[in-house]
N, C-alpha and C. Protein backbone atom coordinates (compact mmCIF):
# COMPACT_ATOMS: atom_id res chain seq x y z
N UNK A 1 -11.38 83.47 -70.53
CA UNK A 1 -12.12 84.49 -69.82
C UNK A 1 -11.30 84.96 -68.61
N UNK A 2 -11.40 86.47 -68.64
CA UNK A 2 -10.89 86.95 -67.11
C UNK A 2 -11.69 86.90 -65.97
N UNK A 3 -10.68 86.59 -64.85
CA UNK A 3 -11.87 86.56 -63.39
C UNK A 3 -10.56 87.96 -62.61
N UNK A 4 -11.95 88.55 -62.18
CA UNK A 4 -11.09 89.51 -61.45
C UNK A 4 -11.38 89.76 -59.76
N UNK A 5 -10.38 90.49 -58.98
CA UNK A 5 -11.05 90.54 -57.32
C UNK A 5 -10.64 91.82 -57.52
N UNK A 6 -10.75 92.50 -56.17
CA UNK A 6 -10.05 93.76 -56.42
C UNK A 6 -8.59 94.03 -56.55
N UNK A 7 -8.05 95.00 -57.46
CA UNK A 7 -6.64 95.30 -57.65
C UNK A 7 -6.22 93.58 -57.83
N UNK A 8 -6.88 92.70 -58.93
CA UNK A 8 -5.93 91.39 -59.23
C UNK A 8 -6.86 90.67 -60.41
N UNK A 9 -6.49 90.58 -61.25
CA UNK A 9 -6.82 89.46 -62.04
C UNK A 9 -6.22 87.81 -62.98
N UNK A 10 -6.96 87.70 -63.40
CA UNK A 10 -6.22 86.72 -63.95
C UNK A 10 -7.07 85.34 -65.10
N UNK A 11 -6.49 84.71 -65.99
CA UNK A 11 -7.73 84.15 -66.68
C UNK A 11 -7.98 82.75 -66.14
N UNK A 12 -9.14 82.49 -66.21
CA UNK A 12 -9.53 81.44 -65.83
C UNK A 12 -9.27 79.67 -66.53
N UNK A 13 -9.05 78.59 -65.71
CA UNK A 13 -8.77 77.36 -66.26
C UNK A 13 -9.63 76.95 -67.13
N UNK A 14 -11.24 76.64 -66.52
CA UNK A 14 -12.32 76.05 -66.45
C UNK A 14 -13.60 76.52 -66.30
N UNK A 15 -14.74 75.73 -66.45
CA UNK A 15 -15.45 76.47 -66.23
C UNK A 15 -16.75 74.70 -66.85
N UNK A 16 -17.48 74.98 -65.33
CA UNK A 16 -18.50 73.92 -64.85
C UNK A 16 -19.80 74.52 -64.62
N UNK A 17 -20.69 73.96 -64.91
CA UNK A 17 -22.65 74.16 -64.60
C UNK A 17 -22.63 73.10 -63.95
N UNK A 18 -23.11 73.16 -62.72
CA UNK A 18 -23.92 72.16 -61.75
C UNK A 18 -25.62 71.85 -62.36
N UNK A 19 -25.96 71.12 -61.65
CA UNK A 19 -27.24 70.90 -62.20
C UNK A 19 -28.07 71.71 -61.94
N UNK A 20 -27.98 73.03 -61.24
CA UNK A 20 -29.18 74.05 -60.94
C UNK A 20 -28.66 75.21 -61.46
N UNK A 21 -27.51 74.77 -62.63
CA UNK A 21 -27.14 75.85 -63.93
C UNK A 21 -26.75 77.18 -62.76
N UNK A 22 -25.62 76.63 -62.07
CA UNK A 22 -24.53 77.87 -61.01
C UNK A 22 -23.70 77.50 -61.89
N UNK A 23 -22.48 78.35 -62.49
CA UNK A 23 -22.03 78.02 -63.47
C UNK A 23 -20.32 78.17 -62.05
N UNK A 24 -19.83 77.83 -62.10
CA UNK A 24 -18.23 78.26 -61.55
C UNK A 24 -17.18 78.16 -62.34
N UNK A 25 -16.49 79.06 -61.94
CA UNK A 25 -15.01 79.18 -62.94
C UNK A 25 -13.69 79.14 -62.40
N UNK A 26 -13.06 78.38 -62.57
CA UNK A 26 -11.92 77.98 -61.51
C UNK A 26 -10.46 78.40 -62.19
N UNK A 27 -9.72 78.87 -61.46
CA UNK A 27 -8.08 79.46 -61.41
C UNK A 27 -7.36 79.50 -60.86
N UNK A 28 -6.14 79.41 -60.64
CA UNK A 28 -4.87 79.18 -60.15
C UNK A 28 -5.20 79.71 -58.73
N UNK A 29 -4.70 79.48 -57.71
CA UNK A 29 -4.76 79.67 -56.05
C UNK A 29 -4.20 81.04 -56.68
N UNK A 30 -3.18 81.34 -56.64
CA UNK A 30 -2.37 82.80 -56.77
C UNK A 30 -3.01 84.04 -57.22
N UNK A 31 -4.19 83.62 -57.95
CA UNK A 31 -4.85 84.34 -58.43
C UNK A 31 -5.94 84.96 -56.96
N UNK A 32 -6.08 84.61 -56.44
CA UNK A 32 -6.66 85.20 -55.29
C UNK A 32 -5.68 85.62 -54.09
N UNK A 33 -3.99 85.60 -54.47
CA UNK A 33 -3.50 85.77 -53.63
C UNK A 33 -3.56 87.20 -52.58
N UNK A 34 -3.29 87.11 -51.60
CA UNK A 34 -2.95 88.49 -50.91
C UNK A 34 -1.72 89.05 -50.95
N UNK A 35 -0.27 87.89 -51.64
CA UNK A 35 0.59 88.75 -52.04
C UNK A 35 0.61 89.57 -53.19
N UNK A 36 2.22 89.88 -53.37
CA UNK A 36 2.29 90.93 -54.35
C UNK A 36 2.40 90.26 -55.62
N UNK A 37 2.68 91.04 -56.81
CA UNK A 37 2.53 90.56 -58.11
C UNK A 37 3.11 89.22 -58.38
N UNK A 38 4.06 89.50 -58.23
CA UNK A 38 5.41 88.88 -58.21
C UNK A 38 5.26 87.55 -57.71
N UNK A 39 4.07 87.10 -57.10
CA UNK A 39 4.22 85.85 -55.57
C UNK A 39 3.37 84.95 -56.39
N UNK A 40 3.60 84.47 -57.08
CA UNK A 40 2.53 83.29 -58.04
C UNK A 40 2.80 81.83 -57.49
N UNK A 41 3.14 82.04 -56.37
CA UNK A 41 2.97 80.12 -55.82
C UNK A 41 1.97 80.52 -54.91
N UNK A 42 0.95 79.98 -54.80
CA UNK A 42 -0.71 79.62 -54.61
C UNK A 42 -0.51 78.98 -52.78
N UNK A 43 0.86 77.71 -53.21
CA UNK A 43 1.00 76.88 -52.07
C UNK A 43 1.17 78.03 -50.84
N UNK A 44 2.69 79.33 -51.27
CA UNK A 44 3.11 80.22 -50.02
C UNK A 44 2.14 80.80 -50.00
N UNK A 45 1.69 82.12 -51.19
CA UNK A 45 1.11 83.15 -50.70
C UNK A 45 -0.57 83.00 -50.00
N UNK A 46 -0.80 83.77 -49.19
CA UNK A 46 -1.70 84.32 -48.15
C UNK A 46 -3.28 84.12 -49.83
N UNK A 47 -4.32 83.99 -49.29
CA UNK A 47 -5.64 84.02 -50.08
C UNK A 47 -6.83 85.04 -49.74
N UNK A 48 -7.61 85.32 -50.24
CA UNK A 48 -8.32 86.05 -50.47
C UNK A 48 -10.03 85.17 -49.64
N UNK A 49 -10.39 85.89 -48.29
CA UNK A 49 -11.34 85.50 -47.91
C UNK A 49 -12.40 84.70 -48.75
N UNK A 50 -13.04 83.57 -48.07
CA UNK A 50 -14.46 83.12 -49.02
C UNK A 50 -15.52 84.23 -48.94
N UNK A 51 -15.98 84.02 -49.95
CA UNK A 51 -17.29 85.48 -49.89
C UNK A 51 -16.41 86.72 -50.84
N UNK A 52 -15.45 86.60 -50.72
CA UNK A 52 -14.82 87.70 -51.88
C UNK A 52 -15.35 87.79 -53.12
N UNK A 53 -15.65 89.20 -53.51
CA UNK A 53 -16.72 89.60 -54.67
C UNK A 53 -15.66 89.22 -55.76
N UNK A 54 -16.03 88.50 -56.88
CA UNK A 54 -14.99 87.92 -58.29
C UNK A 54 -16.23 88.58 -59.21
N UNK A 55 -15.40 89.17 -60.32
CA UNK A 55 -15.84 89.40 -61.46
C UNK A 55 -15.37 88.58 -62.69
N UNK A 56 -16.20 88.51 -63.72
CA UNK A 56 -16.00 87.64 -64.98
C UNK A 56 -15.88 88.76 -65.84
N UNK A 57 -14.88 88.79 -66.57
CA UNK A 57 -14.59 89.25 -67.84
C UNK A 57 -14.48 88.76 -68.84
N UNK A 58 -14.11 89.59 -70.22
CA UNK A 58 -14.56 89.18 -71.65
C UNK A 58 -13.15 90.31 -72.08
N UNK A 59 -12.47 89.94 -73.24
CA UNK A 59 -11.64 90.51 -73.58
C UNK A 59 -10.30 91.21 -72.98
N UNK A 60 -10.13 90.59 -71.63
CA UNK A 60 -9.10 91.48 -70.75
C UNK A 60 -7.61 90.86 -71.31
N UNK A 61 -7.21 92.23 -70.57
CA UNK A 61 -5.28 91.92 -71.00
C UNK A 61 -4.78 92.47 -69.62
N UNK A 62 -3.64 92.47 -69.97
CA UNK A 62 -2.26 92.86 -68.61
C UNK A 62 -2.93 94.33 -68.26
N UNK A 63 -3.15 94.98 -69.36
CA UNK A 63 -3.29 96.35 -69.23
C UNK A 63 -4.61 97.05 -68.98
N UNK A 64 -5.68 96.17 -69.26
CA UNK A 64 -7.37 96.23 -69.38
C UNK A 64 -8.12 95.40 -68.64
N UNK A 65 -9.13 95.42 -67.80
CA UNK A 65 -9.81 94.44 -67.27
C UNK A 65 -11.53 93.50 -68.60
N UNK A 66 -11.31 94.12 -69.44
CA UNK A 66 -12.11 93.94 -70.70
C UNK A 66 -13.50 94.86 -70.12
N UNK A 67 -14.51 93.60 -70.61
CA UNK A 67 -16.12 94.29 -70.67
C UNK A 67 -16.40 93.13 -69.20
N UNK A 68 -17.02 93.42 -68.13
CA UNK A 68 -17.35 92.59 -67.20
C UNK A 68 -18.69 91.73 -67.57
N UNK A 69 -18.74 90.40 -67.83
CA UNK A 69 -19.78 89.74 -68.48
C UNK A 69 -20.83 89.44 -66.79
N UNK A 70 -20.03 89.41 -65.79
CA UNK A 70 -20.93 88.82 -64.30
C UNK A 70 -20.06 89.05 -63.11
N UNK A 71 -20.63 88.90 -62.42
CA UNK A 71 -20.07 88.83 -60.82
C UNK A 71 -20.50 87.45 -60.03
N UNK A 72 -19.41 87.05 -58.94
CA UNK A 72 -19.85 85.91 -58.04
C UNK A 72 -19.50 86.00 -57.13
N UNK A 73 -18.93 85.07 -56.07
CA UNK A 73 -18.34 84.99 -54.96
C UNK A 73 -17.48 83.95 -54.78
N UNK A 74 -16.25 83.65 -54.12
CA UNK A 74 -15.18 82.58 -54.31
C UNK A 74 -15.17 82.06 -52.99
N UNK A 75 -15.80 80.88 -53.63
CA UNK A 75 -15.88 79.58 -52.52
C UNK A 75 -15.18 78.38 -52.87
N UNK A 76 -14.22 78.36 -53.08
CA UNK A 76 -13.56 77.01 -53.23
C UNK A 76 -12.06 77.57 -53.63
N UNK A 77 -10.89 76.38 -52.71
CA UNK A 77 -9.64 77.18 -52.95
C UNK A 77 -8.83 75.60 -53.30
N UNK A 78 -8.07 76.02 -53.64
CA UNK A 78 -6.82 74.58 -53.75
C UNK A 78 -6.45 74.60 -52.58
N UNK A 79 -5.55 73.33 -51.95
CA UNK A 79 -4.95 72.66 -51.43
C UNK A 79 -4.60 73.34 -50.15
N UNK A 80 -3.34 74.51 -50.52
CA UNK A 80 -2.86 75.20 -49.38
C UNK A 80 -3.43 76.67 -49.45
N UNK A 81 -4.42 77.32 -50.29
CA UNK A 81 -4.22 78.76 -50.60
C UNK A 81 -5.26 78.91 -49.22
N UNK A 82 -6.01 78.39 -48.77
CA UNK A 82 -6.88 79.14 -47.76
C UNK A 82 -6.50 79.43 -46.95
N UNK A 83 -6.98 80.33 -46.02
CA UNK A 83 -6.35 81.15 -44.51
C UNK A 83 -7.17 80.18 -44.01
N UNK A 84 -6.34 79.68 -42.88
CA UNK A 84 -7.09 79.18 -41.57
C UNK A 84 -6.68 77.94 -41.62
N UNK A 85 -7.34 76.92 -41.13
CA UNK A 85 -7.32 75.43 -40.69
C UNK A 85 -7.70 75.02 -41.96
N UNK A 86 -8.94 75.61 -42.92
CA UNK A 86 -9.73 74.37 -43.90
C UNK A 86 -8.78 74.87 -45.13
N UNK A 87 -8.56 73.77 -45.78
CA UNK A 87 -8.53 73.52 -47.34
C UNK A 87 -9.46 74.31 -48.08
N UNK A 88 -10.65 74.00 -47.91
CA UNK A 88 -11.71 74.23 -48.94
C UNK A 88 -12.88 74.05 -47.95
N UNK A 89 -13.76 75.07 -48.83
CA UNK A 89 -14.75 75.38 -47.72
C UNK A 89 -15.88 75.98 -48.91
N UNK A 90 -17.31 76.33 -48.22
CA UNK A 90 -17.98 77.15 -49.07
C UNK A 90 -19.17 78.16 -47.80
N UNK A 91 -19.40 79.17 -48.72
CA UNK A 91 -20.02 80.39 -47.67
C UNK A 91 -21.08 79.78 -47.05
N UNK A 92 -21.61 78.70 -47.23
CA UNK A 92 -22.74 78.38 -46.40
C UNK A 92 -22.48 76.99 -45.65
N UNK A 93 -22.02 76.83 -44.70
CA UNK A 93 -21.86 75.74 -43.83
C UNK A 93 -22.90 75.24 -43.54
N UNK A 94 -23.08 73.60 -43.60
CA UNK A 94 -24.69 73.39 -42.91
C UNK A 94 -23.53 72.13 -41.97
N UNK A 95 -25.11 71.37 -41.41
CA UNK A 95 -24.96 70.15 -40.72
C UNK A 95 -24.54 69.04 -41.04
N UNK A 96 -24.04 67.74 -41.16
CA UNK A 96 -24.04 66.97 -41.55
C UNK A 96 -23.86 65.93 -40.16
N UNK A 97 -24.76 64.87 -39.51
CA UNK A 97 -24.79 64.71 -38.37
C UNK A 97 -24.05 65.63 -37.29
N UNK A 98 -24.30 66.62 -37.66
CA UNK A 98 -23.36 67.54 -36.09
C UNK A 98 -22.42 67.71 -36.13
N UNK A 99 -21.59 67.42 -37.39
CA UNK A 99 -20.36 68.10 -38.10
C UNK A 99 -20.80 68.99 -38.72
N UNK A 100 -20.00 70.16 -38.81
CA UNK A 100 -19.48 71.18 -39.55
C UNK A 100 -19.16 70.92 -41.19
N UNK A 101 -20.17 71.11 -42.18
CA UNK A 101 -20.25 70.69 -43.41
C UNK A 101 -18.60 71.67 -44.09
N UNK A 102 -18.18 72.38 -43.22
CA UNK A 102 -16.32 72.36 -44.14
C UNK A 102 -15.73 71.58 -43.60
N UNK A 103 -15.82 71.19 -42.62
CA UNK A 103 -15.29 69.58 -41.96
C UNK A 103 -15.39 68.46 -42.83
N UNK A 104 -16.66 68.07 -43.17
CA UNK A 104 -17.41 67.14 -43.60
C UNK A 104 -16.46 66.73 -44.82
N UNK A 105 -16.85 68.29 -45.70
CA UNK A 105 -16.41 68.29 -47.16
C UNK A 105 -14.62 68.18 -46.97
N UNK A 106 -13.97 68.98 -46.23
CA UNK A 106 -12.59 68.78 -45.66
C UNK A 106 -12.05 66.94 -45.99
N UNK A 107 -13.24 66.56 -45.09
CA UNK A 107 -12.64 64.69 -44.92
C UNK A 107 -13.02 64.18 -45.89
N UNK A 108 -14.14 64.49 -46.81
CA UNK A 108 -14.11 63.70 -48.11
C UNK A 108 -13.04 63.65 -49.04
N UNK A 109 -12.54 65.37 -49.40
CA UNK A 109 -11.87 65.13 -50.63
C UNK A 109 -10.12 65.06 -50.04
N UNK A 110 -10.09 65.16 -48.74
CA UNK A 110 -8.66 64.21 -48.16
C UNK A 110 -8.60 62.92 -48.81
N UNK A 111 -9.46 61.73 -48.42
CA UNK A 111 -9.55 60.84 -48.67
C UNK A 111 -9.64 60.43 -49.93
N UNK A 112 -10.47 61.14 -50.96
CA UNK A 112 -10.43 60.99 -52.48
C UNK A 112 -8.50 61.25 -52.99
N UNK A 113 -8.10 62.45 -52.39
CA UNK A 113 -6.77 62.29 -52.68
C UNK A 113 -5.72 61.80 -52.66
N UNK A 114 -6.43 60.26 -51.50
CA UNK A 114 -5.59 59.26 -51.45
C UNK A 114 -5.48 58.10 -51.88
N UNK A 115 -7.00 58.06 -53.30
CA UNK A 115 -6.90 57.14 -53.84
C UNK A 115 -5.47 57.11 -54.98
N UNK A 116 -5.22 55.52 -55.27
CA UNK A 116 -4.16 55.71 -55.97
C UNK A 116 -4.56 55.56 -57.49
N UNK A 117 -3.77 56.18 -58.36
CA UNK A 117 -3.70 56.01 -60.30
C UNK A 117 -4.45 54.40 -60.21
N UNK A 118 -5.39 54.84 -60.97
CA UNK A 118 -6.11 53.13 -61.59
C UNK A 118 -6.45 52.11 -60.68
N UNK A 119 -6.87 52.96 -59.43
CA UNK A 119 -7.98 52.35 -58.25
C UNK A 119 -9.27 52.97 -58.05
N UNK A 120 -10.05 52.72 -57.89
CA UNK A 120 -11.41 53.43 -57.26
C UNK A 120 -12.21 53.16 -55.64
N UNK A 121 -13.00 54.01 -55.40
CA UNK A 121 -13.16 53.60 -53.64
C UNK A 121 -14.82 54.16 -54.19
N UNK A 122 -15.62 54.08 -52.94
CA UNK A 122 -17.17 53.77 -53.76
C UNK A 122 -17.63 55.26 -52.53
N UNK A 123 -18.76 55.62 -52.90
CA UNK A 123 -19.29 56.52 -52.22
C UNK A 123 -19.65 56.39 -50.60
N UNK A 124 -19.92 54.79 -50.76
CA UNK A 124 -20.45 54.25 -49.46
C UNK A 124 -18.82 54.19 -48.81
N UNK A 125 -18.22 53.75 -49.27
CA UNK A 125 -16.61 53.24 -48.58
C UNK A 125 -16.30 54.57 -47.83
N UNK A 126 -15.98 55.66 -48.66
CA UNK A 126 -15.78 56.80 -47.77
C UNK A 126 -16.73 57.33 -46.93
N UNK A 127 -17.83 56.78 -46.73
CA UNK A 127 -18.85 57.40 -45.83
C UNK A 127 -18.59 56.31 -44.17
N UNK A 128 -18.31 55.08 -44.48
CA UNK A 128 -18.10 54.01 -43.67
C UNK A 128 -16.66 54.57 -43.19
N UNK A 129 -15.54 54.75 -43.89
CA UNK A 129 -14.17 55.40 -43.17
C UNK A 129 -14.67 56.14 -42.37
N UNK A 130 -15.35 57.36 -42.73
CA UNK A 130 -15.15 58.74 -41.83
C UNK A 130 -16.47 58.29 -40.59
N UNK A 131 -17.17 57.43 -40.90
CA UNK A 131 -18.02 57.44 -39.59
C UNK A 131 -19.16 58.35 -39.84
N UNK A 132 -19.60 58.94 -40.61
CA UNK A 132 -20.61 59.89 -40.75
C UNK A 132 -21.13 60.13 -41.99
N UNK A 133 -22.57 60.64 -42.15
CA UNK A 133 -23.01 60.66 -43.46
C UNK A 133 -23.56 59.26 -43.83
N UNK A 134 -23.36 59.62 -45.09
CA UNK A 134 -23.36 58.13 -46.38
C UNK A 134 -23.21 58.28 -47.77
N UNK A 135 -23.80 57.41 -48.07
CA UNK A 135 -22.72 57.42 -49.50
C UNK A 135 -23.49 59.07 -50.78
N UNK A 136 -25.06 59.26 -50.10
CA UNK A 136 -25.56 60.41 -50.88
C UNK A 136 -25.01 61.86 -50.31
N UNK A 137 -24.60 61.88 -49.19
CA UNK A 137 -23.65 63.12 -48.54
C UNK A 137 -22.49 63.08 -49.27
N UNK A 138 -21.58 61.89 -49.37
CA UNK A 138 -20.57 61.91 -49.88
C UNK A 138 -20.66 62.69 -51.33
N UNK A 139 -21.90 61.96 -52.28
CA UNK A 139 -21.72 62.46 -53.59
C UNK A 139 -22.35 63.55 -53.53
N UNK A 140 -23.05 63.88 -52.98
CA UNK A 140 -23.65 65.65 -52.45
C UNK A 140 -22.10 66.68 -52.22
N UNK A 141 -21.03 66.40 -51.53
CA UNK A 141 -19.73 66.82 -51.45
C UNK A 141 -18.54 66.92 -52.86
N UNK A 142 -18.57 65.33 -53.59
CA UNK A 142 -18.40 65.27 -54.75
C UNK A 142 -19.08 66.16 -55.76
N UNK A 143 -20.19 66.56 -55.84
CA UNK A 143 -21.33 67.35 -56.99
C UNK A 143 -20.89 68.79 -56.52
N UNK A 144 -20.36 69.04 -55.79
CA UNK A 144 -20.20 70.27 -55.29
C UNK A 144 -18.56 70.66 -55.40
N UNK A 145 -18.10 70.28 -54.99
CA UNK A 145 -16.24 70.28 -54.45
C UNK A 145 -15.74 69.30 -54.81
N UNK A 146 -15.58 68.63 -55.78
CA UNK A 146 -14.76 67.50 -56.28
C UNK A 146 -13.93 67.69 -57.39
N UNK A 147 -14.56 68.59 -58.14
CA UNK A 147 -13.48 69.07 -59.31
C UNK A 147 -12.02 69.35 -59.16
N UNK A 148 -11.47 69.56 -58.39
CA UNK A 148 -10.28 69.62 -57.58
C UNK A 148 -9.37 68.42 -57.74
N UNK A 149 -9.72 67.65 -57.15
CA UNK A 149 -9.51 65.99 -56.75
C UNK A 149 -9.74 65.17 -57.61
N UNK A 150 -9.45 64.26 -57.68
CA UNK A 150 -9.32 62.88 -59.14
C UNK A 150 -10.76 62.59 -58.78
N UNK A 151 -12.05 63.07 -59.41
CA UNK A 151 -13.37 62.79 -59.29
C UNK A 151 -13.69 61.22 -59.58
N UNK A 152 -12.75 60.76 -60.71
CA UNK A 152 -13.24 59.75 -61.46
C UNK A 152 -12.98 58.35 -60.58
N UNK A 153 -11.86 58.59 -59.45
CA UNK A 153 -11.99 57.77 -58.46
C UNK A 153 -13.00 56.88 -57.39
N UNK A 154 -13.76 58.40 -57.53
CA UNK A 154 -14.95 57.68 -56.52
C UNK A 154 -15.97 57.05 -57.32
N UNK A 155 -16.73 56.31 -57.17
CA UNK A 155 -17.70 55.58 -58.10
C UNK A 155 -19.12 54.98 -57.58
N UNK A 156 -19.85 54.93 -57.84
CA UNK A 156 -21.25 53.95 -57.32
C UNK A 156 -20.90 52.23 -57.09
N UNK A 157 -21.24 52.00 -56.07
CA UNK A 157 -21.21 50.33 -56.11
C UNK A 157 -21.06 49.63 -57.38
N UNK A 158 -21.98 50.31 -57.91
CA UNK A 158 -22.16 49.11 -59.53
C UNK A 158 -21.21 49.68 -60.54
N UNK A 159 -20.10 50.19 -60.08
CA UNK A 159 -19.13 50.20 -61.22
C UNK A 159 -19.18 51.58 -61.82
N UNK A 160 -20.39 52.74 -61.88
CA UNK A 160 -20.34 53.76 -62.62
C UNK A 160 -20.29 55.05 -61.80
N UNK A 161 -19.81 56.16 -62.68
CA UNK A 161 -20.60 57.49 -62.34
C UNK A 161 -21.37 58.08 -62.84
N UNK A 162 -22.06 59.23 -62.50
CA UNK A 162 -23.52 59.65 -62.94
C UNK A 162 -23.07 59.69 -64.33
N UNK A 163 -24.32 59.36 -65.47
CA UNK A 163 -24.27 59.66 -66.75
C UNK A 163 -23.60 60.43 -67.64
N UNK A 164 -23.86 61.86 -66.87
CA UNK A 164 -23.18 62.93 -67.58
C UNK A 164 -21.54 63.15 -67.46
N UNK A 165 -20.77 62.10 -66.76
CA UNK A 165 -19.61 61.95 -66.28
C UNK A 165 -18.62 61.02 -66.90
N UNK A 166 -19.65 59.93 -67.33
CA UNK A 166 -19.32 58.83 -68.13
C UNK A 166 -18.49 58.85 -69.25
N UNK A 167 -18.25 59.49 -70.22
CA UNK A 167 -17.04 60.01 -70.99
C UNK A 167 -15.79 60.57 -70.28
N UNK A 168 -15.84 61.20 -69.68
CA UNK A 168 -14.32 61.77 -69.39
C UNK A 168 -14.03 60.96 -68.25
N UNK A 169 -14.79 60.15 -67.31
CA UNK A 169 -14.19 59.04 -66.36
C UNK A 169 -13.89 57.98 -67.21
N UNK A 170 -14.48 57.62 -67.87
CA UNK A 170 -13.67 56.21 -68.87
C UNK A 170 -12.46 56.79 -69.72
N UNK A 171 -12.04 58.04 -70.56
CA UNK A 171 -11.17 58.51 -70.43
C UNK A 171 -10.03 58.52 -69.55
N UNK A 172 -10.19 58.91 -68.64
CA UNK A 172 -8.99 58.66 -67.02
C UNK A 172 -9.06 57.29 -67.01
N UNK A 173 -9.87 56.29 -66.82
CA UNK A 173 -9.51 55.25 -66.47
C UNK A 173 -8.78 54.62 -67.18
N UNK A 174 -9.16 54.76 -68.90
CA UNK A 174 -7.86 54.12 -69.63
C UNK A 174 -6.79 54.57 -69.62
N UNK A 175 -6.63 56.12 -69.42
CA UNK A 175 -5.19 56.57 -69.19
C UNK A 175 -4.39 56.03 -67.80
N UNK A 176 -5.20 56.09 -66.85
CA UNK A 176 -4.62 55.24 -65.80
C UNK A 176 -4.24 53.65 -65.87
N UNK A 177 -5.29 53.05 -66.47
CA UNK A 177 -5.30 51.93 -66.62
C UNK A 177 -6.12 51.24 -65.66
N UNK A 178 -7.05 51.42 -65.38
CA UNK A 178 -8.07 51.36 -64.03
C UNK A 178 -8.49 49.96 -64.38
N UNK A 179 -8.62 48.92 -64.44
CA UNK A 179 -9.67 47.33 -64.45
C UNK A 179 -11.12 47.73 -64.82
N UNK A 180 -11.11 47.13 -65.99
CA UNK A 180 -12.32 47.36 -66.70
C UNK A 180 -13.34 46.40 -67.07
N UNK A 181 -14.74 46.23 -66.86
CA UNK A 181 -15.17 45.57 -67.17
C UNK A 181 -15.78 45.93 -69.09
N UNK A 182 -15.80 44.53 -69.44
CA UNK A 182 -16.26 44.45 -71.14
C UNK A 182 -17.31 45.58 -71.20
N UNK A 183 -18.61 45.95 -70.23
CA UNK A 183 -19.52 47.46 -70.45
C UNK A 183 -18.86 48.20 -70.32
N UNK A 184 -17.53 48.31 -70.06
CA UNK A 184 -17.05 49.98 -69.67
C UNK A 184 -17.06 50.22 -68.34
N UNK A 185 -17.79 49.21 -67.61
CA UNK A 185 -17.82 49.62 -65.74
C UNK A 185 -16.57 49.51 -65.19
N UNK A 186 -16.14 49.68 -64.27
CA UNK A 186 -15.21 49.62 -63.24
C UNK A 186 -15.42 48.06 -62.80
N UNK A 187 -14.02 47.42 -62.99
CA UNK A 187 -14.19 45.80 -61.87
C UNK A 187 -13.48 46.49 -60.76
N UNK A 188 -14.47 46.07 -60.13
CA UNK A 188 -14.67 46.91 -58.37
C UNK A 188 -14.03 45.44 -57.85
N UNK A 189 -13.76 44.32 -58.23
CA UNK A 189 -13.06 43.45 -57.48
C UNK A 189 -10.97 43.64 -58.26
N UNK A 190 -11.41 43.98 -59.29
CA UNK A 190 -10.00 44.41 -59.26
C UNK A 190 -9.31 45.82 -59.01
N UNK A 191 -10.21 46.82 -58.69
CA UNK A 191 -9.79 48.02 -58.56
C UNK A 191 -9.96 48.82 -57.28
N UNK A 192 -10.71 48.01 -56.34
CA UNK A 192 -11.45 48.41 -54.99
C UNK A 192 -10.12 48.89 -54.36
N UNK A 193 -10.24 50.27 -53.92
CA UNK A 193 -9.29 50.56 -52.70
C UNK A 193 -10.34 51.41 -51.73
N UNK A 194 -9.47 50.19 -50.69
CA UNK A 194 -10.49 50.42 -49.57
C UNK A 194 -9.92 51.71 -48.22
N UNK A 195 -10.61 52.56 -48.41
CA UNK A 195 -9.72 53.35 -47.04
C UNK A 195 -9.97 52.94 -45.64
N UNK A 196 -10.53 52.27 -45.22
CA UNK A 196 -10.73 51.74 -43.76
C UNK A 196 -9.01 50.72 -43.67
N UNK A 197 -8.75 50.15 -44.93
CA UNK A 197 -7.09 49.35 -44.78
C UNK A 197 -6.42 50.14 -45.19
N UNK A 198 -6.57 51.41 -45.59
CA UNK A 198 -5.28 52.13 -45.81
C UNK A 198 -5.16 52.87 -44.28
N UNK A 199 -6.47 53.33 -43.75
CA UNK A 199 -5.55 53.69 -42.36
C UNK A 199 -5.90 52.62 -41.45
N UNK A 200 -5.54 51.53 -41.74
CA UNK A 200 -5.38 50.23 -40.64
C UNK A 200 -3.89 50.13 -41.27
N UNK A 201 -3.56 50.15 -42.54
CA UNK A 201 -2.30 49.80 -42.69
C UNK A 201 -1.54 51.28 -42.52
C-alpha cells in the first residue's frame, strides 16, 4: 500500500490495529522527509511535522498516486528523523506524574533499546529505572510506540506478553536464543537484564 504527504510518497512496511481498531501504517523515516528526492537516509534528512495529513493508497506507482483508500495523521518517527529534541512523540501529550508524556514515552523506548539479543527487562524494571509511572504506564507506552524497538524484550513478571503477542515473541526469542522455560515463558532468572545495573555499571 501507498502512504502519501504532500508532493511525496512512498509504500508502506507494515501495518498494525491497536485494540480500539486505529489501524497505523509504518515507513521508512525518508519517506516523510523534507529533503529532496534524491535524500533517502531518514537518519540526515530534515522530517515532516507530527500532525502532518498522510494519505493511504491502493494501486500507486512512481508515476500515479493510485485510488486514495483513507487519510491520517503521522505520529510516530524513527530514531533520528524528528525535528527537535524528541525521537518520537504523538499529537496528544498528556501527564504522566508531571512529566511530559513525549518525555515519558522518549525514556521508555531508550531503555527498551538497550536491552541486549536474548535478554528481557520486565515492565515494572523500567518503571523503577526511570523513577516514574509503573509498570501499566510503561505497557500503556509499549501498546502504543513500541513497534519500533525490540517489543519482545519487555515482558510481565511472570515470564509472558499479552496473548495476542505470544507467537511472534516466542519466535524472536528462539531466534535470539532468549532462556526458556519448558511452557514457553521466559526464565526471568536466566534472562533478567536489569537497567538500574546497567546505568550503575
Amino acid at each position: 500500500m501507498q502512504a502519501s504527504t504532500d508532493g511525496a510518497q512512498c509504500t508502506t512496511n507494515f501495518a498494525f490495529t491497536d485494540a480500539s481498531n486505529t489501524v497505523y501504517l509504518g515507513y521508512a523515516a525518508h519517506c516523510a522527509s523534507t529533503g529532496a528526492a534524491t535524500e533517502t537516509n531518514g537518519c540526515d534528512a530534515g522530517s515532516l511535522p507530527l500532525g502532518t495529513k498522510v494519505g493511504s493508497n491502493e494501486g500507486g506507482s512512481l508515476v500515479s498516486s493510485g485510488t486514495q483508500l483513507g487519510t491520517g495523521t503521522l505520529v510516530y518517527f524513527t530514531a533520528s528523523a524528528t525535528p527537535g529534541p524528541s525521537r518520537r512523540g504523538s499529537t496528544s501529550p498528556a501527564s504522566v506524574s508531571g512529566v511530559d508524556r513525549e518525555e515519558y514515552v522518549e525514556a521508555v523506548l531508550a531503555v527498551v533499546e538497550q536491552v541486549p539479543p536474548g535478554r528481557v527487562t520486565t515492565y515494572g524494571a523500567i518503571a523503577e529505572h526511570l523513577g516514574r509511572g509503573g509498570p501499566r504506564q510503561v505497557g500503556s507506552v509499549m501498546a502504543a510506540y513500541g513497534g519500533g524497538v525490540p517489543w519482545w524484550r519487555v515482558i510481565r513478571s511472570n515470564g509472558t506478553v499479552p496473548s495476542h503477542l505470544g507467537p511472534e515473541a516466542l519466535q524472536a526469542w528462539w531466534s535470539e536464543q532468549t532462556p526458556l522455560r519448558p511452557s514457553g515463558r521466559v526464565d526471568l532468572a536466566e534472562a533478567f537484564w536489569s537497567p538500574l545495573l546497567s546505568r550503575e555499571g
